[in-house]
Protein backbone atom coordinates (compact mmCIF):
# COMPACT_ATOMS: atom_id res chain seq x y z
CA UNK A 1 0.00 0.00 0.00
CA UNK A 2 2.16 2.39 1.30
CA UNK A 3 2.43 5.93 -1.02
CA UNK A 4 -0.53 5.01 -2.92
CA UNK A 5 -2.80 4.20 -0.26
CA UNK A 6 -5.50 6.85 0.13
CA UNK A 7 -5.05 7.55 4.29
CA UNK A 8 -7.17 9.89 6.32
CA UNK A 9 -6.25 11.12 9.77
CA UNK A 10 -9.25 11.72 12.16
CA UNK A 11 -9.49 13.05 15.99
CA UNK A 12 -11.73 11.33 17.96
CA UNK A 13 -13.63 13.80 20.48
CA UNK A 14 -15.57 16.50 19.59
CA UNK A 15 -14.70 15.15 15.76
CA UNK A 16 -16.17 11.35 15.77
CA UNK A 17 -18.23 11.25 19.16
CA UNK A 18 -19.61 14.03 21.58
CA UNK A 19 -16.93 15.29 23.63
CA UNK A 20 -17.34 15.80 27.81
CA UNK A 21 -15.65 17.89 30.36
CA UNK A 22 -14.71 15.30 32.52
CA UNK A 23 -13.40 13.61 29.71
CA UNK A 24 -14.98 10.04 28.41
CA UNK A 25 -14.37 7.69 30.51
CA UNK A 26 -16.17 4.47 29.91
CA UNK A 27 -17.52 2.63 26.67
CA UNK A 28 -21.33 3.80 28.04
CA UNK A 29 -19.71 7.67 27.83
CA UNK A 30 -18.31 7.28 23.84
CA UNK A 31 -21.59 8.44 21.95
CA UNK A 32 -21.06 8.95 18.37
CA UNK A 33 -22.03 12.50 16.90
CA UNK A 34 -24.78 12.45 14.46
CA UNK A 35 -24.18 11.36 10.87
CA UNK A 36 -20.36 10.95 11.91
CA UNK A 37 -20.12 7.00 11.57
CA UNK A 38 -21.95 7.24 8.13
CA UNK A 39 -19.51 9.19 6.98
CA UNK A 40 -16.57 7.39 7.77
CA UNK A 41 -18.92 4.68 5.94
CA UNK A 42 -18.54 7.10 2.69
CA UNK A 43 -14.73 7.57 3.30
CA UNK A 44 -14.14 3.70 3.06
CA UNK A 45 -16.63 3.14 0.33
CA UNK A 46 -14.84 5.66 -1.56
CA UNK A 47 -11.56 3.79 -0.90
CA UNK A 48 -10.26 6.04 2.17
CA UNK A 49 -8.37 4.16 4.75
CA UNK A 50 -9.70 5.95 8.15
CA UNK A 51 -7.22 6.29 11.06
CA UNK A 52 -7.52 7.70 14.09
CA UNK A 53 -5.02 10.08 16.49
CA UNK A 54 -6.59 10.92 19.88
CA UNK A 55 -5.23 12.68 23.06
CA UNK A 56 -6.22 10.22 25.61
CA UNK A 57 -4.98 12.30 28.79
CA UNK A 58 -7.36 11.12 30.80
CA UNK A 59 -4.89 7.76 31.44
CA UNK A 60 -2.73 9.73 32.22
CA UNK A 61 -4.91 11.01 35.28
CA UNK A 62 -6.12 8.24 36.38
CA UNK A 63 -9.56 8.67 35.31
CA UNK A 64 -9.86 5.21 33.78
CA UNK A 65 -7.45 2.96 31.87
CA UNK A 66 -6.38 0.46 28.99
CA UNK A 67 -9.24 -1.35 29.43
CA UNK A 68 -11.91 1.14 29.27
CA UNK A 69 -9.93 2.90 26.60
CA UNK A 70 -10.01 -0.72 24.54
CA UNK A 71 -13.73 -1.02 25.61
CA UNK A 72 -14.58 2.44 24.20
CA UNK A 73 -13.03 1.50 20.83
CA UNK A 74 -14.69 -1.80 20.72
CA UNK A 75 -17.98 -0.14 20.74
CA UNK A 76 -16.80 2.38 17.90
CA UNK A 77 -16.01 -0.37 16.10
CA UNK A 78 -18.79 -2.52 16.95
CA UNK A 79 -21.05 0.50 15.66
CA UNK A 80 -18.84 1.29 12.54
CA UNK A 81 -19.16 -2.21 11.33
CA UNK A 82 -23.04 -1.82 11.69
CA UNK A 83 -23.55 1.35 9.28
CA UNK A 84 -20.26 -0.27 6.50
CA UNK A 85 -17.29 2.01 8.34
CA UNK A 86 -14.40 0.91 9.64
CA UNK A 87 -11.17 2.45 10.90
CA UNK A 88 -7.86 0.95 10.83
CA UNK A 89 -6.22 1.94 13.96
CA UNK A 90 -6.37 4.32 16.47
CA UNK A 91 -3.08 5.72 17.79
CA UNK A 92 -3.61 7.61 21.25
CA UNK A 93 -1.41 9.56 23.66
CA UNK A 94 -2.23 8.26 27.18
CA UNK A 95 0.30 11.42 28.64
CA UNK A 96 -0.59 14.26 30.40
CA UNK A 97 0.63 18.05 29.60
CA UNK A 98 2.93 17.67 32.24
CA UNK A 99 4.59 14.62 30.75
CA UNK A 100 5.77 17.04 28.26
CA UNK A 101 5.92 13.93 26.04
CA UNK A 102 6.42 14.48 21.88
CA UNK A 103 2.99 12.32 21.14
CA UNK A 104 0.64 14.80 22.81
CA UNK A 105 -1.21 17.35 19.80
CA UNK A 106 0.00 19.46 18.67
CA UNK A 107 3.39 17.85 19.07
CA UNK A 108 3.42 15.70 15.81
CA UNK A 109 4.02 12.38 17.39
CA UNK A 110 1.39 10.12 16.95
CA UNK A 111 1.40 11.37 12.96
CA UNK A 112 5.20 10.34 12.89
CA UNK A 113 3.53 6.89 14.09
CA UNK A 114 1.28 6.54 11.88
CA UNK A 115 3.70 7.58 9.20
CA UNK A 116 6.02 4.75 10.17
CA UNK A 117 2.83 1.76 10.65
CA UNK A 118 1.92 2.83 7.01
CA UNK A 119 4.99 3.53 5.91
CA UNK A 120 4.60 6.23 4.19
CA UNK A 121 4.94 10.32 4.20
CA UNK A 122 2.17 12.05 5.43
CA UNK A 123 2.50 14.88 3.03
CA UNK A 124 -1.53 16.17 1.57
CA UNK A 125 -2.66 13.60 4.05
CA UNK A 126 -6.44 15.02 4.80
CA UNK A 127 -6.69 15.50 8.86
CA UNK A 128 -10.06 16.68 10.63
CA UNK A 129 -10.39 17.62 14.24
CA UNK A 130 -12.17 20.36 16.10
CA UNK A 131 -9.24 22.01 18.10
CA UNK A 132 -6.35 24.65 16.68
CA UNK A 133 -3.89 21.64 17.94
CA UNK A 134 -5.21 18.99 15.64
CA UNK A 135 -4.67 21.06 12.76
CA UNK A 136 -1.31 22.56 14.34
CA UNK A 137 0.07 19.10 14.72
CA UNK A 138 -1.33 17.99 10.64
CA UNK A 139 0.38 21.12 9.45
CA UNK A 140 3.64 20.32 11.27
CA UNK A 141 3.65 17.07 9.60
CA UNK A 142 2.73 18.00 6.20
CA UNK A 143 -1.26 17.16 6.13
CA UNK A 144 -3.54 18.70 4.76
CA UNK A 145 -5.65 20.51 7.56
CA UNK A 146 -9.42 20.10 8.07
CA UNK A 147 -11.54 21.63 10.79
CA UNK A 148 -15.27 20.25 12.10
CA UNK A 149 -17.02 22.84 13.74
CA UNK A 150 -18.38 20.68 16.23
CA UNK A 151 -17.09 19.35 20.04
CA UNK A 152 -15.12 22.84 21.19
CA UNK A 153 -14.67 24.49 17.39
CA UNK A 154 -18.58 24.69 17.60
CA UNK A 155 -18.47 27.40 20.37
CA UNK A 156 -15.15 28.86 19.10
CA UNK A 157 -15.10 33.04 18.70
CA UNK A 158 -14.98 34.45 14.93
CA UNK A 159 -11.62 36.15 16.28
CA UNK A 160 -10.16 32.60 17.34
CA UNK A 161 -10.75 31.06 14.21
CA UNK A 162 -9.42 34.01 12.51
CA UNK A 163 -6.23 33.41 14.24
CA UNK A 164 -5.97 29.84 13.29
CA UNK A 165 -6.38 30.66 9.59
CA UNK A 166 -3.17 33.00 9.64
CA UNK A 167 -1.40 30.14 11.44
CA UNK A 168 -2.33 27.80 8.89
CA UNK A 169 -3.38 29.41 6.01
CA UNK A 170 -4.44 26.71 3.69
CA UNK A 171 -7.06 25.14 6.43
CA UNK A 172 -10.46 24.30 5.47
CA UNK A 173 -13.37 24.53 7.65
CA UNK A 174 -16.30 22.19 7.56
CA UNK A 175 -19.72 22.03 9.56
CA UNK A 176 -19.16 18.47 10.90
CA UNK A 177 -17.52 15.06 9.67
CA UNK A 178 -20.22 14.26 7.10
CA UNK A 179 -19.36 17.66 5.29
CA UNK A 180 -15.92 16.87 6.22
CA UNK A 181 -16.22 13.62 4.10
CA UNK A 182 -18.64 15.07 1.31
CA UNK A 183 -15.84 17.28 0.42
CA UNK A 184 -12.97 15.08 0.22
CA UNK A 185 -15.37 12.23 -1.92
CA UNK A 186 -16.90 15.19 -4.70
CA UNK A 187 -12.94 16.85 -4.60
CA UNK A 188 -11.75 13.56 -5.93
CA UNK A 189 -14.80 13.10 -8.41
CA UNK A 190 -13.82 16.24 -10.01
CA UNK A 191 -10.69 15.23 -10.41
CA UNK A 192 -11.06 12.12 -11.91
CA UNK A 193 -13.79 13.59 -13.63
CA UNK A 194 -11.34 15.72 -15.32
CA UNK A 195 -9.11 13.09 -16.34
CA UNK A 196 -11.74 11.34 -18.22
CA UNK A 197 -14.60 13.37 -19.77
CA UNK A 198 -17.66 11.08 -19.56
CA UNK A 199 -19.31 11.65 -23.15
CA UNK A 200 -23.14 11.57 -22.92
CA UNK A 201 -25.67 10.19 -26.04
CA UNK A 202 -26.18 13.55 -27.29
CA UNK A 203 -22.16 14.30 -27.05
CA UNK A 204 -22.39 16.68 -24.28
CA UNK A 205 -19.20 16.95 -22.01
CA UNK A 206 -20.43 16.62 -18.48
């Protein structure tokens, strides 16, 4: 696979499932946002590899562990496979800010992992998340940066998000996943589209 594969990067909180305060801390907590597991559906039908990088800080606290964290995934999965999605791994930072660790976004980390399990360079890789350091840490890596205005970028000021575009100036914003996915799916219509002209009976050029 490697170079040709087609691999998205997603977050998971706030991008995938409804995101909490107090973090999510048990399989019963993970609830998916609406439309977001259909559209991970699209992204595979359409031949998109989906992966997933996640701050998981709440290990680090000791607000619940592996096991719940394994649980929680299970049940993404489990709910994926019902609606045709799937995603192919989800690489997670279990570290607190204090651990000043090199995994935690928007240190680029985890996308150096994912680089090296796929080996491959994440260069024009699509990423989506719903915080300045999810699309800090694609941008540092060479992705292509996507924000979901849902989880915390749904409350976030005009001024804020005016920042984050002169910080990374060739970031797309999207209302949710499912528009997140839409895009990405009609982009790459168009441009296969333009490679081959389909001819219609009466000769038009569509």
């Amino acid at each position: 696979l490697g170079e040709a594969m087609k691999l998205v990067i997603l977050d998971r909180d706030g991008t995938i499932n409804h995101e909490r305060e107090d973090y999510i801390k048990s399989p019963e907590e993970w609830v998916p946002l609406p439309g977001a597991l259909e559209a991970i559906a699209r992204l595979n039908h359409a031949g998109w590899h989906v992966v997933v990088a996640t701050n998981q800080s709440g290990i680090g606290r000791g607000l619940f562990d592996m096991v719940s964290l394994n649980a929680m995934h299970a049940k993404m999965n489990q709910m994926l496979a019902k609606v045709g999605g799937r995603v192919e791994a989800v690489f997670f930072c279990p570290h607190t800010p204090e651990d000043h660790c090199t995994c935690r976004k928007p240190m680029p980390g985890l996308f150096q992992m994912i680089g090296q399990r796929f080996g491959r360079n994440l260069d024009g890789v699509p990423m989506v998340g719903d915080l300045p350091r999810d699309v800090l840490a694609a941008q540092s890596v060479g992705c292509e940066p996507h924000l979901v205005r849902t989880g915390q970028a749904a409350t976030m000021p005009e001024a804020a998000l005016q920042a984050l575009r002169q910080k990374v100036p060739d970031l797309t914003i999207h209302p949710n996943l499912s528009a997140f996915a839409d895009y990405l799916i009609l982009r790459e219509q168009r441009v296969q589209g333009e490679d081959s002209p389909v001819s219609t009976h009466t000769g038009e050029i569509r």
